[in-house]
C-alpha atoms as a PDB file:
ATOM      1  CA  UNK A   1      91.119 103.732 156.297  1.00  0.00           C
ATOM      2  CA  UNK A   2      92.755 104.278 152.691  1.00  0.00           C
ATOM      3  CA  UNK A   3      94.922 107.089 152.363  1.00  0.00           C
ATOM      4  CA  UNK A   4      96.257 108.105 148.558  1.00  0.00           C
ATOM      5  CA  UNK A   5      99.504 110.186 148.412  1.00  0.00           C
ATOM      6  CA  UNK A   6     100.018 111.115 144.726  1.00  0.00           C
ATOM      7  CA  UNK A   7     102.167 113.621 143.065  1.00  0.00           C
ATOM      8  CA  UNK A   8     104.958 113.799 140.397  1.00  0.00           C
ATOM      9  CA  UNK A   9     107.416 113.615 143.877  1.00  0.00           C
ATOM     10  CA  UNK A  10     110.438 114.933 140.842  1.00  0.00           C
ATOM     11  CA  UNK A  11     111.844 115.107 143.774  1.00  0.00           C
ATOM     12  CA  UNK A  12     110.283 113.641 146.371  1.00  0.00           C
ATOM     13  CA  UNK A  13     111.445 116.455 149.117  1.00  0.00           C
ATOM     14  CA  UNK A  14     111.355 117.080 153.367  1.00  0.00           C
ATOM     15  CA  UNK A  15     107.773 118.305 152.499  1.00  0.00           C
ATOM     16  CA  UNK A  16     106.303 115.815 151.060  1.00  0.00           C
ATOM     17  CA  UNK A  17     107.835 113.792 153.763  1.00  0.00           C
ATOM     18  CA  UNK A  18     106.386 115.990 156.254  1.00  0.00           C
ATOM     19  CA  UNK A  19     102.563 115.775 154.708  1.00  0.00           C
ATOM     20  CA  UNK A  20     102.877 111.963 154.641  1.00  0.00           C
ATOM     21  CA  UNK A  21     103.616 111.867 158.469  1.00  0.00           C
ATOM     22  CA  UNK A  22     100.840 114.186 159.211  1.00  0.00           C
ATOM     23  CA  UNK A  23      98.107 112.416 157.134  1.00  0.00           C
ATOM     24  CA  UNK A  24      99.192 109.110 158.485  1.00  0.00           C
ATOM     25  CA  UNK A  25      99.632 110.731 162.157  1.00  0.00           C
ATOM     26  CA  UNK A  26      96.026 111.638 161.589  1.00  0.00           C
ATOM     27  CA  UNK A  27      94.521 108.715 160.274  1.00  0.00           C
ATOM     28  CA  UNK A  28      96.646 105.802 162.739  1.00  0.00           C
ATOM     29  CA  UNK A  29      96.519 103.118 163.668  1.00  0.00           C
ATOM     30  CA  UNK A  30      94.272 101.648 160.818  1.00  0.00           C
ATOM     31  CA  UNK A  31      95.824 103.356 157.614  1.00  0.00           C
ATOM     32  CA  UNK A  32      96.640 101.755 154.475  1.00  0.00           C
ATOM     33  CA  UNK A  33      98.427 104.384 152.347  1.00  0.00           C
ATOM     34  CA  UNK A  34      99.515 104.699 148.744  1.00  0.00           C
ATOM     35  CA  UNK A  35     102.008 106.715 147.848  1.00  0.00           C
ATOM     36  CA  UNK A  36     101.799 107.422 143.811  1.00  0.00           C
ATOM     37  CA  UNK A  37     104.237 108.671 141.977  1.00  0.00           C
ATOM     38  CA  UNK A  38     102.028 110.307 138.995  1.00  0.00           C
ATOM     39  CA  UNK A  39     103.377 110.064 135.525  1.00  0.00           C
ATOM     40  CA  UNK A  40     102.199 112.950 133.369  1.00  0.00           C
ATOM     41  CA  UNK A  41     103.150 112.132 129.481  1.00  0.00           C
ATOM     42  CA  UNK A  42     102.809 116.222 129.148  1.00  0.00           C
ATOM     43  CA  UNK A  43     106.375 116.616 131.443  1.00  0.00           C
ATOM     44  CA  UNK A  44     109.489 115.441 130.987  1.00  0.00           C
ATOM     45  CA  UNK A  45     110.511 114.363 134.423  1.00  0.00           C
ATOM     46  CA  UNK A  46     113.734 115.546 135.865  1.00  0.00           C
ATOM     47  CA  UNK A  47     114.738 112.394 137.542  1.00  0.00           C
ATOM     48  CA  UNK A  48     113.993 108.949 137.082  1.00  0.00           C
ATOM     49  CA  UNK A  49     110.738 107.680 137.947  1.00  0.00           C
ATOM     50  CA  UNK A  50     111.770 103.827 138.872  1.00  0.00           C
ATOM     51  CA  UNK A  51     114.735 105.569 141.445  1.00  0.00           C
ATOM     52  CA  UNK A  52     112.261 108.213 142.760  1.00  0.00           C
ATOM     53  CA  UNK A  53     110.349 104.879 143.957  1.00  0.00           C
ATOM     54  CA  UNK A  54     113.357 103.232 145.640  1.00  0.00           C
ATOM     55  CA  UNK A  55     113.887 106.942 147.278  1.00  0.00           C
ATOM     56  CA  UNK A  56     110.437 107.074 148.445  1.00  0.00           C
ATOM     57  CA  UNK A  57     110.823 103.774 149.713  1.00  0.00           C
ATOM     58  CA  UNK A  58     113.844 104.426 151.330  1.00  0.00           C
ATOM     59  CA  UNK A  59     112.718 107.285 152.905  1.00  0.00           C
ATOM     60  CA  UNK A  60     109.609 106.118 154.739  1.00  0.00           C
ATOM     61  CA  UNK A  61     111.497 103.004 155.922  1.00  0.00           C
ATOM     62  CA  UNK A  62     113.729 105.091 158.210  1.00  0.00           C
ATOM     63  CA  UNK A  63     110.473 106.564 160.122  1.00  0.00           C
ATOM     64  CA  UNK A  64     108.787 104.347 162.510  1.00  0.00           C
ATOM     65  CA  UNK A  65     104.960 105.828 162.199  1.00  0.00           C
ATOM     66  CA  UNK A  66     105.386 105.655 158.341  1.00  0.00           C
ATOM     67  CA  UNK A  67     107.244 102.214 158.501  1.00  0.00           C
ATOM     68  CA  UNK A  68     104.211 100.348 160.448  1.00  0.00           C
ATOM     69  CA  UNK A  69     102.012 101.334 158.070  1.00  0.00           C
ATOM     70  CA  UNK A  70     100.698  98.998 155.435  1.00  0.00           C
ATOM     71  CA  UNK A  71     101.869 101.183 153.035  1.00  0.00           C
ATOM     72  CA  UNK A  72     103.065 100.656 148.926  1.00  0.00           C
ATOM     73  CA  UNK A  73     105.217 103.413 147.060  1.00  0.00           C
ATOM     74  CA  UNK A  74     103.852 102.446 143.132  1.00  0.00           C
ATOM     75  CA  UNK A  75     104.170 104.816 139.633  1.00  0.00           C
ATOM     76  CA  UNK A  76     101.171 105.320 137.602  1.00  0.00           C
ATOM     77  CA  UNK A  77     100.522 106.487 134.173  1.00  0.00           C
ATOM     78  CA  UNK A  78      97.473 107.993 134.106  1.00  0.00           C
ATOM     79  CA  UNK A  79      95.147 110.425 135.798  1.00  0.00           C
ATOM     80  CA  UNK A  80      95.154 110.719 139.709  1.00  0.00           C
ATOM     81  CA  UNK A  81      91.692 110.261 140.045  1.00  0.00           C
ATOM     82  CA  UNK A  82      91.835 106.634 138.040  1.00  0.00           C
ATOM     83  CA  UNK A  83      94.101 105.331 140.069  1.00  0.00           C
ATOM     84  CA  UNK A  84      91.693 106.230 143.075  1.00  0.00           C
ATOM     85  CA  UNK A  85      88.390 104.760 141.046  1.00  0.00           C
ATOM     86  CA  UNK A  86      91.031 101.598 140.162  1.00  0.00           C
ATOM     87  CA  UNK A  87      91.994 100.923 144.065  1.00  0.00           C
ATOM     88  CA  UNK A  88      87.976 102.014 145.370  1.00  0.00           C
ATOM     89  CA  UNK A  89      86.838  99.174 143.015  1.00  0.00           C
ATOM     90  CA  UNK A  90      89.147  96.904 143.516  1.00  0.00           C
ATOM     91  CA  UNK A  91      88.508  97.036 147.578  1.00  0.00           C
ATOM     92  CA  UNK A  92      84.716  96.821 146.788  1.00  0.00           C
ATOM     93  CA  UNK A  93      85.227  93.508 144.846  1.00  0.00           C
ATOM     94  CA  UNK A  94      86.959  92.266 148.909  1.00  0.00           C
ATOM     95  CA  UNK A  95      84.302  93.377 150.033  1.00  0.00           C
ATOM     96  CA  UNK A  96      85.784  96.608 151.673  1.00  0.00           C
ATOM     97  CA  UNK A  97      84.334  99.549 151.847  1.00  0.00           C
ATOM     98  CA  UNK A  98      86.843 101.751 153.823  1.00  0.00           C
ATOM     99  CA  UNK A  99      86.729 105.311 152.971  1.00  0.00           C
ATOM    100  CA  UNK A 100      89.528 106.239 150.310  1.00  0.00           C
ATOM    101  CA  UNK A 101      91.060 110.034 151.407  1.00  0.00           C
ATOM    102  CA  UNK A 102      93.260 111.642 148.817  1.00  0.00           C
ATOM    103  CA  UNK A 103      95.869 113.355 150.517  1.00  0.00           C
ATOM    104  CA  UNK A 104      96.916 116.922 148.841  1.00  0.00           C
ATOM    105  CA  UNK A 105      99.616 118.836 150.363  1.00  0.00           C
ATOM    106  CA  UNK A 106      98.904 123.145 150.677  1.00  0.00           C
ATOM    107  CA  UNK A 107     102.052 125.840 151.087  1.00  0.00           C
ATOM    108  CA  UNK A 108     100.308 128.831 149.952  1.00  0.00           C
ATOM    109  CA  UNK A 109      97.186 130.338 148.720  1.00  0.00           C
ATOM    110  CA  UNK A 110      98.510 129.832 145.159  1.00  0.00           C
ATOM    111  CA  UNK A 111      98.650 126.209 146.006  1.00  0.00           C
ATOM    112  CA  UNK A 112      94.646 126.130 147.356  1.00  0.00           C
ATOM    113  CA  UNK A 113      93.400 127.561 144.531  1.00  0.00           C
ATOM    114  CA  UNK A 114      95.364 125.631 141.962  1.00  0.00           C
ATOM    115  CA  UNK A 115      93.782 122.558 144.070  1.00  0.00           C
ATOM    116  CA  UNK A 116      90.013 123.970 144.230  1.00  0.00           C
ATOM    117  CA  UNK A 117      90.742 123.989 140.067  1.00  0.00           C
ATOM    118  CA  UNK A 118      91.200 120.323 139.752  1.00  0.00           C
ATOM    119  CA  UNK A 119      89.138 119.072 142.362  1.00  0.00           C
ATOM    120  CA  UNK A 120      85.863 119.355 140.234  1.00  0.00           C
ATOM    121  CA  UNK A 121      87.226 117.105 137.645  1.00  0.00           C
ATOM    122  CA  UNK A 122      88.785 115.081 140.292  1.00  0.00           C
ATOM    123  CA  UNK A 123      84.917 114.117 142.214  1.00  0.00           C
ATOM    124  CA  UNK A 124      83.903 113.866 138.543  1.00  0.00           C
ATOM    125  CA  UNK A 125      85.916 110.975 137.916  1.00  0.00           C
ATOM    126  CA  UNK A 126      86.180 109.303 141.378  1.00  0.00           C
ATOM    127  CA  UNK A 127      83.228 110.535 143.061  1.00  0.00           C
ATOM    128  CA  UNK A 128      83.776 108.375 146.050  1.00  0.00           C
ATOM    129  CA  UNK A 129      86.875 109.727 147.077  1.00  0.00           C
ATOM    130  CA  UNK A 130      87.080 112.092 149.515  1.00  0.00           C
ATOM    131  CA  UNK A 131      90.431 114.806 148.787  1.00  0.00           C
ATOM    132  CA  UNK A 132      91.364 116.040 152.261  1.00  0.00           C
ATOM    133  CA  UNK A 133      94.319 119.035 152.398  1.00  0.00           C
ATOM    134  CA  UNK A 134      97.231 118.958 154.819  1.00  0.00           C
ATOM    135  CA  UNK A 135      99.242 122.659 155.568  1.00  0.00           C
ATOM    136  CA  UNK A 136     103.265 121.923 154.462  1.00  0.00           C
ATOM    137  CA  UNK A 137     105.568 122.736 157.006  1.00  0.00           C
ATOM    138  CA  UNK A 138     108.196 123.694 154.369  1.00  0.00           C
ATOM    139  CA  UNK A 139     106.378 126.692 152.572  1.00  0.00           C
ATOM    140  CA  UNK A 140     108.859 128.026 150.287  1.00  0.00           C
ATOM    141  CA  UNK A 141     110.794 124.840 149.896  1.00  0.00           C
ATOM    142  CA  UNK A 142     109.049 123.310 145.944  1.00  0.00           C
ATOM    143  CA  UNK A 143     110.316 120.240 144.275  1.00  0.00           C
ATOM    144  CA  UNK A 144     111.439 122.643 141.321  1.00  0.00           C
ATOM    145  CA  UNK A 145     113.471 124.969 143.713  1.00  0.00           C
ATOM    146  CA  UNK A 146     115.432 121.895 144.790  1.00  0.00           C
ATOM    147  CA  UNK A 147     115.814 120.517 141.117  1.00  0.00           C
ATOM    148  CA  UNK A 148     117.436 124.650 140.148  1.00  0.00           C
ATOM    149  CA  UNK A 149     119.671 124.167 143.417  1.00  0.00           C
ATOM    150  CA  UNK A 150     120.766 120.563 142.556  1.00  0.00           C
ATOM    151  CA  UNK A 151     121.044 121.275 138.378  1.00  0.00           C
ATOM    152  CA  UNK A 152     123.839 123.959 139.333  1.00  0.00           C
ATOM    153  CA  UNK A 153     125.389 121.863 141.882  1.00  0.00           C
ATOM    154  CA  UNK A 154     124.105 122.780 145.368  1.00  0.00           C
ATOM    155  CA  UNK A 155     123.661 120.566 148.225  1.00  0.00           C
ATOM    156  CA  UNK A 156     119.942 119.175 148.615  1.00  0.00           C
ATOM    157  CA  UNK A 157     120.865 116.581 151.858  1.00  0.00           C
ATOM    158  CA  UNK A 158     118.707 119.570 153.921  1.00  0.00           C
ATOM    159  CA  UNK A 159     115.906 119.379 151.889  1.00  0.00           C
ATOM    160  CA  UNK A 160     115.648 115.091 150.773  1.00  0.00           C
ATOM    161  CA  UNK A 161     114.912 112.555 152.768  1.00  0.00           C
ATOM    162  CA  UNK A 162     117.133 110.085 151.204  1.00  0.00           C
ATOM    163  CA  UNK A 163     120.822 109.780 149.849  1.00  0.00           C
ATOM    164  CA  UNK A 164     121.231 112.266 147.047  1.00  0.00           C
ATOM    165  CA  UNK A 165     124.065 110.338 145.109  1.00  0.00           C
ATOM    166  CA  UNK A 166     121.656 107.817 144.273  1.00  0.00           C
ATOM    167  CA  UNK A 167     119.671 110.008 141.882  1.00  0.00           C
ATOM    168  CA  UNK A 168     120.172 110.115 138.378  1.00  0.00           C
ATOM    169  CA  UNK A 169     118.712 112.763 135.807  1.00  0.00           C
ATOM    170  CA  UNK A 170     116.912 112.003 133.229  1.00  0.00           C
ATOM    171  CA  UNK A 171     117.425 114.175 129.025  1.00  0.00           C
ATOM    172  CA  UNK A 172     118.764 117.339 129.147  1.00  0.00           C
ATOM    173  CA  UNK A 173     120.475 118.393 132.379  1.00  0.00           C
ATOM    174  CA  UNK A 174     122.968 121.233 131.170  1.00  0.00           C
ATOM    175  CA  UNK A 175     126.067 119.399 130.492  1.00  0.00           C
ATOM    176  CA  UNK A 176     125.881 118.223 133.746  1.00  0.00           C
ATOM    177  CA  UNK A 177     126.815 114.699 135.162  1.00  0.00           C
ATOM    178  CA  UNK A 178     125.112 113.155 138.195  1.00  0.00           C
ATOM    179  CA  UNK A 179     126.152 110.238 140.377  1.00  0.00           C
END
């Protein structure tokens, strides 16, 4: 069983954490997941994509489900549904033919229907993958409410899975220094 975890994870937050352990909780004991942090060339990204990785990685090494996993934290520069057509083929050339699920996490309606929008394009491009929706735990809690709380200097620890002095910003944070 494949399971693809993608997003732009700018930060990678509690959620996120929390749709991981379901999809994996779901899917044990025979899961191989990817977890891919999705570059879009259209959005500056807040924090640095290469330390995002080694926070991701971090992160999923503390929990013991996650952690027995065979499981890879990568970034990718293209389309979501590529990288899906990319890993389908290359498990075909093996000679695997494992289902590949593509894991989307769901807070709200607003979130669904956003989903539903791209999901056309998505089977479009990768029509063997199979895009299966997980209900966040942390509803209100977005990866751009904890960028506003950490930009004017609020705690995130409650809200990360991983040590928050290791992040850095990338451009135009406001005057502001990180650690």
């Amino acid at each position: 069983m494949n399971i693809i975890y993608a997003g732009s994870f700018d930060p990678f937050t509690n959620g996120h954490l929390g749709i991981l352990k379901k999809a994996v909780n779901a899917f044990r004991p025979y899961v191989e997941v990817d977890i891919v942090l999705a570059v879009n060339q259209h959005k500056k990204r807040r924090f640095d994509a290469e330390q995002m990785v080694q926070c991701i990685t971090s992160a999923i090494a503390k929990h013991e489900l996650i952690a027995k996993c065979n499981m890879r934290v990568v970034q990718y520069d293209g389309l979501t549904p590529h990288y899906c057509q990319k890993r389908i083929d290359e498990n075909r050339k093996k000679g695997l033919w494992d289902p590949f699920y593509l894991v989307r996490g769901l807070r709200s309606t607003s979130d669904w229907l956003y989903e539903e929008t791209i999901v056309q394009a998505y089977e479009a491009i990768s029509p063997n993958i199979q895009i299966i929706y997980f209900r966040g735990s942390h509803q209100g809690i977005s990866s751009s409410l904890v960028w506003e709380l950490y930009s004017r200097g609020h705690s995130i620890k409650d809200y990360v899975p991983y040590d928050v002095p290791l992040l850095t910003t990338q451009g135009n944070n406001n005057g502001i220094k990180f650690l």
